[in-house]
PDBML (XML) file of the C-alpha atoms, coordinates in Angstrom:
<?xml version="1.0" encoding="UTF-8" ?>
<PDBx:datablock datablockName="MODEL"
   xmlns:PDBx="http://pdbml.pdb.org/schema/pdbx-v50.xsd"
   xmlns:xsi="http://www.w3.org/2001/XMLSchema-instance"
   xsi:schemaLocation="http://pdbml.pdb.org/schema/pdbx-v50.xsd pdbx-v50.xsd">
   <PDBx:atom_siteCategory>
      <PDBx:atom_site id="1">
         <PDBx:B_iso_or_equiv>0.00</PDBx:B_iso_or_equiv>
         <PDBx:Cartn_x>4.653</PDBx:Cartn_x>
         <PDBx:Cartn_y>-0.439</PDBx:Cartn_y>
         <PDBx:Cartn_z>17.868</PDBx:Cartn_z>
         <PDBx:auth_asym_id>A</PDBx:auth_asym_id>
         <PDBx:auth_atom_id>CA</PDBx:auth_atom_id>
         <PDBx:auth_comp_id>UNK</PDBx:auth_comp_id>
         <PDBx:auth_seq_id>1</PDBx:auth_seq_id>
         <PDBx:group_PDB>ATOM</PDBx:group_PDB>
         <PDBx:label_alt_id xsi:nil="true" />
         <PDBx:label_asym_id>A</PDBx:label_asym_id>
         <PDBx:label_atom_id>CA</PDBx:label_atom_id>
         <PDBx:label_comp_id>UNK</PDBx:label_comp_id>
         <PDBx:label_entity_id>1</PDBx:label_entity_id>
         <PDBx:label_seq_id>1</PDBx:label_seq_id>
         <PDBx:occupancy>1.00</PDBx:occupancy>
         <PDBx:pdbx_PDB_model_num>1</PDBx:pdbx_PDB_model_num>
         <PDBx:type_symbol>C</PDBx:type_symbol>
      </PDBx:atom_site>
      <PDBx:atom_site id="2">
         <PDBx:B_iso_or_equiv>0.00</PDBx:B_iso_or_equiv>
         <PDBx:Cartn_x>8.331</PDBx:Cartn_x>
         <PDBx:Cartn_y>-0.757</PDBx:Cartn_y>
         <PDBx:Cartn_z>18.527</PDBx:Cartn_z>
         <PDBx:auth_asym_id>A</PDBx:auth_asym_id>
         <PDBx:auth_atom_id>CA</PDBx:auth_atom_id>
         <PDBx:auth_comp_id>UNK</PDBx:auth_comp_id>
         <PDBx:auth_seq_id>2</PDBx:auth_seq_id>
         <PDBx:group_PDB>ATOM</PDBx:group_PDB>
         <PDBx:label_alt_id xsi:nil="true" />
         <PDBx:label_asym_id>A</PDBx:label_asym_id>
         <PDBx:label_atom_id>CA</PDBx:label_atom_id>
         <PDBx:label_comp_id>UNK</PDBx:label_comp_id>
         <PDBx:label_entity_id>1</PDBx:label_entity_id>
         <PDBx:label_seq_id>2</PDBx:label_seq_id>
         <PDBx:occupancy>1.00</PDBx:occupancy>
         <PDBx:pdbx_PDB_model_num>1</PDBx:pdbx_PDB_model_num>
         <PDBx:type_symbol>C</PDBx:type_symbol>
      </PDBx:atom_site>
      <PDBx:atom_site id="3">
         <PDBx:B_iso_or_equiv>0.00</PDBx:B_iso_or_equiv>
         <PDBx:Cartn_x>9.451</PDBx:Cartn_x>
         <PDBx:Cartn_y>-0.391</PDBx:Cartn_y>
         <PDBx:Cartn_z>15.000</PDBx:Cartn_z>
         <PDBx:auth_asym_id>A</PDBx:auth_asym_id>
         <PDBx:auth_atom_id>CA</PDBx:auth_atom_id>
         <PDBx:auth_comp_id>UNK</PDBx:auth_comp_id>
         <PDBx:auth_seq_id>3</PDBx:auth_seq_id>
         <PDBx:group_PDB>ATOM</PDBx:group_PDB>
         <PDBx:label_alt_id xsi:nil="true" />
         <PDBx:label_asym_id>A</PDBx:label_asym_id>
         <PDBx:label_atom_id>CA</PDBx:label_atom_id>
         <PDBx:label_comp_id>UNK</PDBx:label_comp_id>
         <PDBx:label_entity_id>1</PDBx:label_entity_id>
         <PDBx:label_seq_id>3</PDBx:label_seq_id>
         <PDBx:occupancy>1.00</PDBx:occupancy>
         <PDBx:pdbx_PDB_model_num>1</PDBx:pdbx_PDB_model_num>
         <PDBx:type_symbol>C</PDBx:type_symbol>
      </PDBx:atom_site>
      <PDBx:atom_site id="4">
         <PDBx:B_iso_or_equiv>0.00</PDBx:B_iso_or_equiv>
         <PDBx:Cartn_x>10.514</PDBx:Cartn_x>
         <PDBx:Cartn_y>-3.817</PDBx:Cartn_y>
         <PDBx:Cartn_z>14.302</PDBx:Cartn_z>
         <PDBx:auth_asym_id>A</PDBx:auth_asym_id>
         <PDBx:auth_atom_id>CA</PDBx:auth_atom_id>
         <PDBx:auth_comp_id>UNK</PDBx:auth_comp_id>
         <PDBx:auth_seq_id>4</PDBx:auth_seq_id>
         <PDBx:group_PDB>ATOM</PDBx:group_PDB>
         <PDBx:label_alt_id xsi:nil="true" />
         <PDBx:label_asym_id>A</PDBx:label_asym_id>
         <PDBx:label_atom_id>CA</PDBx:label_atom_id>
         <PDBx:label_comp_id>UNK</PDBx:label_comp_id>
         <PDBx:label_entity_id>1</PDBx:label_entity_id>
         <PDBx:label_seq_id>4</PDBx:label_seq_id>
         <PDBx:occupancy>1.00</PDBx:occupancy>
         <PDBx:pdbx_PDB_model_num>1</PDBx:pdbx_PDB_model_num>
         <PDBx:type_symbol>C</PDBx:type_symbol>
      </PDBx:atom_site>
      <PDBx:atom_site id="5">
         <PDBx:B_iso_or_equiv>0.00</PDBx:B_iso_or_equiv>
         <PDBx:Cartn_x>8.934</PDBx:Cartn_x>
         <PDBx:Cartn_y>-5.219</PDBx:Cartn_y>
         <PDBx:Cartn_z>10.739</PDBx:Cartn_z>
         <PDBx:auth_asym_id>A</PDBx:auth_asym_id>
         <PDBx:auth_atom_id>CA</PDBx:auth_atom_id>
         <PDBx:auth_comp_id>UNK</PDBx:auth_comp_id>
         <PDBx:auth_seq_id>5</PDBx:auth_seq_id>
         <PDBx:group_PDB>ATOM</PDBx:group_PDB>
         <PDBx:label_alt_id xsi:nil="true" />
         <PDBx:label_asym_id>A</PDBx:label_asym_id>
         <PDBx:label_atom_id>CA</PDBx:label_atom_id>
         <PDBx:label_comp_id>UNK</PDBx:label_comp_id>
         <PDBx:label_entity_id>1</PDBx:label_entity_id>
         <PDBx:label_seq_id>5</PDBx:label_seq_id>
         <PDBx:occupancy>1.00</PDBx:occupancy>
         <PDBx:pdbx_PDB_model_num>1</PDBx:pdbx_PDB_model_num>
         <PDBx:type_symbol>C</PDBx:type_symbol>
      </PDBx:atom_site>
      <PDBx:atom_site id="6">
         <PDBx:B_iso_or_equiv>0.00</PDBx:B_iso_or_equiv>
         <PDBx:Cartn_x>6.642</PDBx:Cartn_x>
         <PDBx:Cartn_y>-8.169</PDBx:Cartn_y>
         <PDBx:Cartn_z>11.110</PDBx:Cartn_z>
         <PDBx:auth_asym_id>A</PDBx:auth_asym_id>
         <PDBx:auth_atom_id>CA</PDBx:auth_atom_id>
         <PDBx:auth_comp_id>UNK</PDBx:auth_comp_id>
         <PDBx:auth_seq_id>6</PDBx:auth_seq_id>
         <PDBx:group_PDB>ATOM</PDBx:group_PDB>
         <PDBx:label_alt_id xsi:nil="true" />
         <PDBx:label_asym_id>A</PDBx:label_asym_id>
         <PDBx:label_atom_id>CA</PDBx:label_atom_id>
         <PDBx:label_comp_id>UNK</PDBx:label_comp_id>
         <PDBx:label_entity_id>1</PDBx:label_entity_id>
         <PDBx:label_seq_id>6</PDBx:label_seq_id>
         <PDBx:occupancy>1.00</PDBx:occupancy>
         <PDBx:pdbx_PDB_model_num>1</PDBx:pdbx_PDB_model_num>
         <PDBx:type_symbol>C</PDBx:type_symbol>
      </PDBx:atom_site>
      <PDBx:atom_site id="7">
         <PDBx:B_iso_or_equiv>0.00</PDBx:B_iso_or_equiv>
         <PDBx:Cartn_x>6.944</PDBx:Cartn_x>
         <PDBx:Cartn_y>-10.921</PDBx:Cartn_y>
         <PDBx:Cartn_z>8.216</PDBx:Cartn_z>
         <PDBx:auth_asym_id>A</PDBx:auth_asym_id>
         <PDBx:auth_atom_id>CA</PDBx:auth_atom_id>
         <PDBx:auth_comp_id>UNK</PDBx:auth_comp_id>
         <PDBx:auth_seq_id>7</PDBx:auth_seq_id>
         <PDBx:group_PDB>ATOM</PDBx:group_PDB>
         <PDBx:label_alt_id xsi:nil="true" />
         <PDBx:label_asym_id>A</PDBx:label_asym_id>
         <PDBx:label_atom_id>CA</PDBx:label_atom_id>
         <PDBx:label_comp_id>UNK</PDBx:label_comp_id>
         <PDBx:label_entity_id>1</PDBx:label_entity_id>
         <PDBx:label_seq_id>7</PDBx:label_seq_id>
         <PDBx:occupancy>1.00</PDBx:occupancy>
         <PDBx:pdbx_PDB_model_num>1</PDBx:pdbx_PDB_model_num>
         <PDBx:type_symbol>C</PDBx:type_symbol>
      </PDBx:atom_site>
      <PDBx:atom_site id="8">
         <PDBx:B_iso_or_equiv>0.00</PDBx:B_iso_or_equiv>
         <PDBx:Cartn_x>3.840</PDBx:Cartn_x>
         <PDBx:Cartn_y>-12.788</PDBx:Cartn_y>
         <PDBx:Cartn_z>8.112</PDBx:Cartn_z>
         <PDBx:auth_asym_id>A</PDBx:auth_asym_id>
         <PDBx:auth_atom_id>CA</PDBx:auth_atom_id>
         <PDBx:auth_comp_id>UNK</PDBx:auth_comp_id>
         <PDBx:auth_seq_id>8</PDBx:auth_seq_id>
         <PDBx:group_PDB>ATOM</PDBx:group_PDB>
         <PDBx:label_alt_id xsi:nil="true" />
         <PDBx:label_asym_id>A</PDBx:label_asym_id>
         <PDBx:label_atom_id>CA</PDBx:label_atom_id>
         <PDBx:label_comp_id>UNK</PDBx:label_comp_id>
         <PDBx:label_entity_id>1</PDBx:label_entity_id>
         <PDBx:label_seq_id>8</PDBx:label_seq_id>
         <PDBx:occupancy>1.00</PDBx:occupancy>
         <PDBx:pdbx_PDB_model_num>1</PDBx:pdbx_PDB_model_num>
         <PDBx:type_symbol>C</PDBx:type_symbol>
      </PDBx:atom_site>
      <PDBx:atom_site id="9">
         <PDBx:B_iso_or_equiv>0.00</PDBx:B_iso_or_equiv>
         <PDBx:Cartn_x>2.042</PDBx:Cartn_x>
         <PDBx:Cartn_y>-15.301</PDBx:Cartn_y>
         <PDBx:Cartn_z>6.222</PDBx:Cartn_z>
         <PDBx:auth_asym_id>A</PDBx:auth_asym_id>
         <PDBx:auth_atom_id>CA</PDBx:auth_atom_id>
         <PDBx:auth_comp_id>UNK</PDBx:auth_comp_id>
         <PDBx:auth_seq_id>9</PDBx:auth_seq_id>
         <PDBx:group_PDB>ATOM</PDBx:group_PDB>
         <PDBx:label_alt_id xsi:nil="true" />
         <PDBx:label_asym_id>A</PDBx:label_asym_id>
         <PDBx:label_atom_id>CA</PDBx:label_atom_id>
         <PDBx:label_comp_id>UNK</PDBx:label_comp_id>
         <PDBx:label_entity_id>1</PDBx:label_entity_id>
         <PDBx:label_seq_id>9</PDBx:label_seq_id>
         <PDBx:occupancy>1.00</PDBx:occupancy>
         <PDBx:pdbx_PDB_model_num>1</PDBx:pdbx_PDB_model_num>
         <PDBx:type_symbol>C</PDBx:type_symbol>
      </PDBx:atom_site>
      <PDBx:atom_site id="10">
         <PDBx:B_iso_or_equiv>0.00</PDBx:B_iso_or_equiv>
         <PDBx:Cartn_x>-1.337</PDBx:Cartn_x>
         <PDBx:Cartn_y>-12.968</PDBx:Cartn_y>
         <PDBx:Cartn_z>4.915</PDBx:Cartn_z>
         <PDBx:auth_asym_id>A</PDBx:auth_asym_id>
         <PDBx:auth_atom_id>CA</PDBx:auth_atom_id>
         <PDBx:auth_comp_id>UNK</PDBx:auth_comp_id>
         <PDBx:auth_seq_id>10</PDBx:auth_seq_id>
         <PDBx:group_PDB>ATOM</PDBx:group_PDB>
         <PDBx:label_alt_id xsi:nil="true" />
         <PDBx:label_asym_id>A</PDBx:label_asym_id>
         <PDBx:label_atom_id>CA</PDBx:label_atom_id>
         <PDBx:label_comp_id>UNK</PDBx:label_comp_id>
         <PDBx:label_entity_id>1</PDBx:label_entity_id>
         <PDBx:label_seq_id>10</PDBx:label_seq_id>
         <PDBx:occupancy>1.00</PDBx:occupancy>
         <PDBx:pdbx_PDB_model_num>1</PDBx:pdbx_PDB_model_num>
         <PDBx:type_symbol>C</PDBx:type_symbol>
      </PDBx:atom_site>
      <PDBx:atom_site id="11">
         <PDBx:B_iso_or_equiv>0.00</PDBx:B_iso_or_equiv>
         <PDBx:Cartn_x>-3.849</PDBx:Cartn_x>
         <PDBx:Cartn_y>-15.334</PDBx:Cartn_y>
         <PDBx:Cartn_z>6.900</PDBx:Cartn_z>
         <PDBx:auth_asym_id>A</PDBx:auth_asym_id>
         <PDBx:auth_atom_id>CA</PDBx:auth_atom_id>
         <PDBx:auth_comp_id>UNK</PDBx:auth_comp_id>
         <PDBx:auth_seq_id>11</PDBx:auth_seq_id>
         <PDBx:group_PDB>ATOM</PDBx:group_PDB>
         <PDBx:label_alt_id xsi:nil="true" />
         <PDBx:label_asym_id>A</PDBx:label_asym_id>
         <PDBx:label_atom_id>CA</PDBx:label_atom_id>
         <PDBx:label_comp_id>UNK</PDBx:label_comp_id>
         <PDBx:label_entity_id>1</PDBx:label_entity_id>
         <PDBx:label_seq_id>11</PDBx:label_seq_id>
         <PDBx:occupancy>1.00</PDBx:occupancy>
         <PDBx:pdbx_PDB_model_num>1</PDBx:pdbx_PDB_model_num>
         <PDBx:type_symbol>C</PDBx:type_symbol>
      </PDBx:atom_site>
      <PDBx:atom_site id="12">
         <PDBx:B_iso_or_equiv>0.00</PDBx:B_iso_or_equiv>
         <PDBx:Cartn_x>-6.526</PDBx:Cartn_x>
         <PDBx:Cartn_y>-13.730</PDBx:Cartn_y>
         <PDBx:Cartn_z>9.058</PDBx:Cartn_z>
         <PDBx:auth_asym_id>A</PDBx:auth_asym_id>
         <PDBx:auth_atom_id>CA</PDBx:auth_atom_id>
         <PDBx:auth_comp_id>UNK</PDBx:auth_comp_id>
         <PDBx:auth_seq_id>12</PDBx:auth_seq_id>
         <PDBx:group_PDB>ATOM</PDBx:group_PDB>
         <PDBx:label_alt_id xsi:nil="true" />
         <PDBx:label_asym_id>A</PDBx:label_asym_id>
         <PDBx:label_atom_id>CA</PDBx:label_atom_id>
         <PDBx:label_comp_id>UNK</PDBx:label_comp_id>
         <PDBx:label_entity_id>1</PDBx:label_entity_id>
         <PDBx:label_seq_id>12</PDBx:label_seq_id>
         <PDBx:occupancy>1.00</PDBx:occupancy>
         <PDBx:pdbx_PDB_model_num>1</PDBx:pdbx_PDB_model_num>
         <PDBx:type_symbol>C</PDBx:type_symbol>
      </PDBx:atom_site>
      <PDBx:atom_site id="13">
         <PDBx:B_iso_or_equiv>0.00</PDBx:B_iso_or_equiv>
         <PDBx:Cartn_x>-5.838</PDBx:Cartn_x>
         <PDBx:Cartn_y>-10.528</PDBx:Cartn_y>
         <PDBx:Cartn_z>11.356</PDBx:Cartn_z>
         <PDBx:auth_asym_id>A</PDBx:auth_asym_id>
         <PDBx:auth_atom_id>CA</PDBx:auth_atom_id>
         <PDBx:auth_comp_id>UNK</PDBx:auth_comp_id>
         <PDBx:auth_seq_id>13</PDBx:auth_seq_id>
         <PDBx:group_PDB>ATOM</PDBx:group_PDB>
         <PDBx:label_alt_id xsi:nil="true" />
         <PDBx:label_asym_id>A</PDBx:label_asym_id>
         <PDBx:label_atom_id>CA</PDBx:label_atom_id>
         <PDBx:label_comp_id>UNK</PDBx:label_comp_id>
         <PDBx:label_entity_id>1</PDBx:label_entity_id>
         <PDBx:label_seq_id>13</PDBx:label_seq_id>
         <PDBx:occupancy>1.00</PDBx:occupancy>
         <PDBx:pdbx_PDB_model_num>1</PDBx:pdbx_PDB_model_num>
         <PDBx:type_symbol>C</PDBx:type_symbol>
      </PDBx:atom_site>
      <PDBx:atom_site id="14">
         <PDBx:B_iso_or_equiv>0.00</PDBx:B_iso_or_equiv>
         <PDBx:Cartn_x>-2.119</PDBx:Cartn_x>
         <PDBx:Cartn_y>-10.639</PDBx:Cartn_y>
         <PDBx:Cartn_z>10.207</PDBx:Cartn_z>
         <PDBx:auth_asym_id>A</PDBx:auth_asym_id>
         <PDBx:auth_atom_id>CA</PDBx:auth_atom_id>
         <PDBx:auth_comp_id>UNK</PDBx:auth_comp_id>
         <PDBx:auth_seq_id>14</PDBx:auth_seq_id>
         <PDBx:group_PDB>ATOM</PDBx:group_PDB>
         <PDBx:label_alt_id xsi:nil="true" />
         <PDBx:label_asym_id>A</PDBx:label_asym_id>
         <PDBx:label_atom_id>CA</PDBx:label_atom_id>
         <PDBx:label_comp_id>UNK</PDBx:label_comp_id>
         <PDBx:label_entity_id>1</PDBx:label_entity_id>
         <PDBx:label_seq_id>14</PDBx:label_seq_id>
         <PDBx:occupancy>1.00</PDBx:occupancy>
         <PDBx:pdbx_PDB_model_num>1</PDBx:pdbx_PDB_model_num>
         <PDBx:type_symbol>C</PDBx:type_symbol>
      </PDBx:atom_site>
      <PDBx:atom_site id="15">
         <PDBx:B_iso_or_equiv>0.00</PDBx:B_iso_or_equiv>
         <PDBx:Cartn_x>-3.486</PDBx:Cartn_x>
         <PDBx:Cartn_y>-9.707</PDBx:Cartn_y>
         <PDBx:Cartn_z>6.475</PDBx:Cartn_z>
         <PDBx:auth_asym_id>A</PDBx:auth_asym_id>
         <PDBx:auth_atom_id>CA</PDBx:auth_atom_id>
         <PDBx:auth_comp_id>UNK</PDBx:auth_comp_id>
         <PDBx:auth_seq_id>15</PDBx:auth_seq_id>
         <PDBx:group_PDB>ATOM</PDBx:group_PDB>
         <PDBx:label_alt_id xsi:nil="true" />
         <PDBx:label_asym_id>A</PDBx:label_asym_id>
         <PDBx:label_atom_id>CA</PDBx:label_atom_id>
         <PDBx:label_comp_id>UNK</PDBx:label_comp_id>
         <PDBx:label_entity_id>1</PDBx:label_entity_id>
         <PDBx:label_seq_id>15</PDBx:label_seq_id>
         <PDBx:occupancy>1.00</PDBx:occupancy>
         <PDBx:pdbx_PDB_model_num>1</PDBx:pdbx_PDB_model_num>
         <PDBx:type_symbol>C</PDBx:type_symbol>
      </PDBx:atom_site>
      <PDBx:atom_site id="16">
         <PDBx:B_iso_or_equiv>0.00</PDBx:B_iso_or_equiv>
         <PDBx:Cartn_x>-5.560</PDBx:Cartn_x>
         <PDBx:Cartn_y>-6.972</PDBx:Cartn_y>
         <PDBx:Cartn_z>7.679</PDBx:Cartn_z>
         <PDBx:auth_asym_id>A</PDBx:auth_asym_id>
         <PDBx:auth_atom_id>CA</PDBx:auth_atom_id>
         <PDBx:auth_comp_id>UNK</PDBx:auth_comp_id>
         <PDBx:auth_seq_id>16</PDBx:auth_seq_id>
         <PDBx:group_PDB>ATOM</PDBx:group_PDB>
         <PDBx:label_alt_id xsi:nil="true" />
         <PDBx:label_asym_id>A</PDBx:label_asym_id>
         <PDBx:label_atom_id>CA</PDBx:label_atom_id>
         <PDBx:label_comp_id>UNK</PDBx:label_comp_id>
         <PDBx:label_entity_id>1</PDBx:label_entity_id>
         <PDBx:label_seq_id>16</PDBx:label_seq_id>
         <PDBx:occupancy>1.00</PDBx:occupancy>
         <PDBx:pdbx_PDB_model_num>1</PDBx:pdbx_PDB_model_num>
         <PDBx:type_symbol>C</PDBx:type_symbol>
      </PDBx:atom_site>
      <PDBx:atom_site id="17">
         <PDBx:B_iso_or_equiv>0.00</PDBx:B_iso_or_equiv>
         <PDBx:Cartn_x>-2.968</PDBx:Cartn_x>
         <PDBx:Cartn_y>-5.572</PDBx:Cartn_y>
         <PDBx:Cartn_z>10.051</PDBx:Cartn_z>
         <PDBx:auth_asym_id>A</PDBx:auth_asym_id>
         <PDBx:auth_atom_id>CA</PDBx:auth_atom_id>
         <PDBx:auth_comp_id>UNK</PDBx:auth_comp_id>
         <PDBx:auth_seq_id>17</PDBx:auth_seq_id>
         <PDBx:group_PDB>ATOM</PDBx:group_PDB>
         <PDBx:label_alt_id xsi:nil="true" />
         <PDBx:label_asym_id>A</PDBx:label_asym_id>
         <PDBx:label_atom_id>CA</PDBx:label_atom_id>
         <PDBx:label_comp_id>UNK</PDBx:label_comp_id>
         <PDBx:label_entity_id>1</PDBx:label_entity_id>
         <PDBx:label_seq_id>17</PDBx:label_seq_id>
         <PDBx:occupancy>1.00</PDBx:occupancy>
         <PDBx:pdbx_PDB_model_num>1</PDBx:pdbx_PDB_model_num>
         <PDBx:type_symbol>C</PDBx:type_symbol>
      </PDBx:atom_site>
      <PDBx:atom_site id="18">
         <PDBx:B_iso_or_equiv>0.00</PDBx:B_iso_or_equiv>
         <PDBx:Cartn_x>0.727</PDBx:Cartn_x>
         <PDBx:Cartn_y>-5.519</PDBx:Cartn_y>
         <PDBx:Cartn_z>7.752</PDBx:Cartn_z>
         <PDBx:auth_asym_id>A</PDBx:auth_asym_id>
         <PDBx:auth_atom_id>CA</PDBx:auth_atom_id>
         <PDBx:auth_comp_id>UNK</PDBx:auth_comp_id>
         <PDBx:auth_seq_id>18</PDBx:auth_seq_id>
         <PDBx:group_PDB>ATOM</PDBx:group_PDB>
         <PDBx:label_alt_id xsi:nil="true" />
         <PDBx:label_asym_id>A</PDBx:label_asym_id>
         <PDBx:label_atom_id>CA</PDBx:label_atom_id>
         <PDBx:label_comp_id>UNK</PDBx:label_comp_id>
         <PDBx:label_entity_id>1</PDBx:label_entity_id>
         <PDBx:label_seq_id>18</PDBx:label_seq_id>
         <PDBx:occupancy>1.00</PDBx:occupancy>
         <PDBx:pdbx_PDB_model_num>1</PDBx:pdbx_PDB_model_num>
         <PDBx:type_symbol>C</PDBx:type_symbol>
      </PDBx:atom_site>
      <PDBx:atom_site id="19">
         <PDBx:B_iso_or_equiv>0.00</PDBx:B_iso_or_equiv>
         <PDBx:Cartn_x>0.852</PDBx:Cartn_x>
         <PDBx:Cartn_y>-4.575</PDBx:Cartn_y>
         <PDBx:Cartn_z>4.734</PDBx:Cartn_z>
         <PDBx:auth_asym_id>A</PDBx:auth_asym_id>
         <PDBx:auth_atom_id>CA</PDBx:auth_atom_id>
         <PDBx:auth_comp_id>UNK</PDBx:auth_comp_id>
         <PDBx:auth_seq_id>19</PDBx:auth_seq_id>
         <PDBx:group_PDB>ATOM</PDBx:group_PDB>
         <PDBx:label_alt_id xsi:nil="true" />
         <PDBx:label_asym_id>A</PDBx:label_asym_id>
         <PDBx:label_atom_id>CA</PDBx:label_atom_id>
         <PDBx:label_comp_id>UNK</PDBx:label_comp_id>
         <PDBx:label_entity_id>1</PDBx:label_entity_id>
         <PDBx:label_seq_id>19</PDBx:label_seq_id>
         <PDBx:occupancy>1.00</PDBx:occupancy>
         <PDBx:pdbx_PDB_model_num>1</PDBx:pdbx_PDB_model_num>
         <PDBx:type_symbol>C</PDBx:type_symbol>
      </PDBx:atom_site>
      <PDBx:atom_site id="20">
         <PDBx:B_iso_or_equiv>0.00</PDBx:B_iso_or_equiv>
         <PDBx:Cartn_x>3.590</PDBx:Cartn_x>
         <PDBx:Cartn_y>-5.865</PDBx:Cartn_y>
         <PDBx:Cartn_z>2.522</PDBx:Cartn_z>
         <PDBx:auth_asym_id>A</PDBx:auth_asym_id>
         <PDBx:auth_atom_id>CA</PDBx:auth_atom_id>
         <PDBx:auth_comp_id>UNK</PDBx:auth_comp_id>
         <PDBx:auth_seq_id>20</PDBx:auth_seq_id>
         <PDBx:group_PDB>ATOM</PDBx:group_PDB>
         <PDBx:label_alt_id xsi:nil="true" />
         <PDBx:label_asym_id>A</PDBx:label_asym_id>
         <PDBx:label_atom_id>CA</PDBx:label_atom_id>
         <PDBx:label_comp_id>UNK</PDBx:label_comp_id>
         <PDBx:label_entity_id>1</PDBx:label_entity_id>
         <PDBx:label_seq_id>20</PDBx:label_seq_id>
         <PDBx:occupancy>1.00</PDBx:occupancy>
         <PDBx:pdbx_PDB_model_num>1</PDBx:pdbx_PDB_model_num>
         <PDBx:type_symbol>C</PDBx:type_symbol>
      </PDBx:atom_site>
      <PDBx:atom_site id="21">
         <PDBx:B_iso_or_equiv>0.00</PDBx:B_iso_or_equiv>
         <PDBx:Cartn_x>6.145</PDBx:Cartn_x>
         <PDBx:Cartn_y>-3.799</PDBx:Cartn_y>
         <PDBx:Cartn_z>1.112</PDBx:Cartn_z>
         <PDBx:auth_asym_id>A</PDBx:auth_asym_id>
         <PDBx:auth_atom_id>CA</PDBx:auth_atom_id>
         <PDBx:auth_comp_id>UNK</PDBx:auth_comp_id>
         <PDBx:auth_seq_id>21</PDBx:auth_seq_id>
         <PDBx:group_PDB>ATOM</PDBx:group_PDB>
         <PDBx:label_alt_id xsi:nil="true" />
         <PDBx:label_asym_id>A</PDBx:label_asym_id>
         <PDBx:label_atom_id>CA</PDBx:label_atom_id>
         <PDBx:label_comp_id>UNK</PDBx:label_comp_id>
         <PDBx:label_entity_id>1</PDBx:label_entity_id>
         <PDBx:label_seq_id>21</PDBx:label_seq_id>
         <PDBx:occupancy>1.00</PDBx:occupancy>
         <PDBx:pdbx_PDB_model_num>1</PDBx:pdbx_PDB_model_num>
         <PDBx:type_symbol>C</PDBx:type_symbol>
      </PDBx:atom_site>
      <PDBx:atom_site id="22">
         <PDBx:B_iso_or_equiv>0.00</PDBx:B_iso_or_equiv>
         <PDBx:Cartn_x>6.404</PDBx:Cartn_x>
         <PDBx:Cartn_y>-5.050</PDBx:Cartn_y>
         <PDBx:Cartn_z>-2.430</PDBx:Cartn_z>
         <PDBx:auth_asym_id>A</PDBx:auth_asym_id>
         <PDBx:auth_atom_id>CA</PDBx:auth_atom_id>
         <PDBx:auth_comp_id>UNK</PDBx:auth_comp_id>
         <PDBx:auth_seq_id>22</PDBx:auth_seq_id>
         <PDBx:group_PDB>ATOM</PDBx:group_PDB>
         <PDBx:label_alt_id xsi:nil="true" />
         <PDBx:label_asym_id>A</PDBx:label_asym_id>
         <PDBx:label_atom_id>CA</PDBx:label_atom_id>
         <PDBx:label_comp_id>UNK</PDBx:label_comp_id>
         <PDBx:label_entity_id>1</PDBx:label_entity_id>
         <PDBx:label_seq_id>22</PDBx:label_seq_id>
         <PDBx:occupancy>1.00</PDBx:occupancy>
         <PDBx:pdbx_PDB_model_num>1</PDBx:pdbx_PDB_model_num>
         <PDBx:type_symbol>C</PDBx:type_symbol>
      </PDBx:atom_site>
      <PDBx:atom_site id="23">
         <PDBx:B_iso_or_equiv>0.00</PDBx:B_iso_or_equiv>
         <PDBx:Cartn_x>8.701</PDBx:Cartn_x>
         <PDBx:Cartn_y>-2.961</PDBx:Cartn_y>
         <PDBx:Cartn_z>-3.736</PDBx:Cartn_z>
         <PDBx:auth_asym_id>A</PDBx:auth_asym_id>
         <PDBx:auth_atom_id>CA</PDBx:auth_atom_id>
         <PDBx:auth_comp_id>UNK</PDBx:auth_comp_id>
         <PDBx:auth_seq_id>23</PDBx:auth_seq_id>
         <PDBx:group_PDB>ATOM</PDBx:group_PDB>
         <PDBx:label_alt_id xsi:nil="true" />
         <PDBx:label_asym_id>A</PDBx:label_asym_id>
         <PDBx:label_atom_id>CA</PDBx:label_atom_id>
         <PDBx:label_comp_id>UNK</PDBx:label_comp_id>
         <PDBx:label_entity_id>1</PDBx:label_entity_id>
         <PDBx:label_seq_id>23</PDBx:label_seq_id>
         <PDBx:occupancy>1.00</PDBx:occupancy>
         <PDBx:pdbx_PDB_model_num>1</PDBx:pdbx_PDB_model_num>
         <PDBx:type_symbol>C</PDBx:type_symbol>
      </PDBx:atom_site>
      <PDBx:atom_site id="24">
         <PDBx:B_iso_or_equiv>0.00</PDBx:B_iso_or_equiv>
         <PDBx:Cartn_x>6.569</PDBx:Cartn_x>
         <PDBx:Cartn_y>-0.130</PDBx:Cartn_y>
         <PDBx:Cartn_z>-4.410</PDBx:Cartn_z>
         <PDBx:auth_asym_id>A</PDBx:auth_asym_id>
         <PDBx:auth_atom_id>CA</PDBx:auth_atom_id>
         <PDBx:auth_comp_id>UNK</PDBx:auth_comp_id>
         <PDBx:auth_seq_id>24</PDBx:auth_seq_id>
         <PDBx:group_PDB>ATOM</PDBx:group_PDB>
         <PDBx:label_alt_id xsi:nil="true" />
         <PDBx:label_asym_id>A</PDBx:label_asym_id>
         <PDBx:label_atom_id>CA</PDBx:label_atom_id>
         <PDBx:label_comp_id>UNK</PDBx:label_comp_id>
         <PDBx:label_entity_id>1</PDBx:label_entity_id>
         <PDBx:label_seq_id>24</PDBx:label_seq_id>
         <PDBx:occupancy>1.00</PDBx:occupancy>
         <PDBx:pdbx_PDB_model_num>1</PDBx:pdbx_PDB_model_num>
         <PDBx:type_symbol>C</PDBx:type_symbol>
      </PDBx:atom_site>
   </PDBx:atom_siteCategory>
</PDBx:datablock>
């Protein structure tokens, strides 16, 4: 919401909510 980049381990809600830039 504030721009800032979450870096998460893909577990529960966090997989579902960020999705990883992988290069592309």
């Amino acid at each position: 919401r504030y721009g800032t980049l979450p870096i998460v381990r893909r577990t529960g809600g966090l997989k579902d909510s960020v999705i990883n830039y992988d290069g592309g």
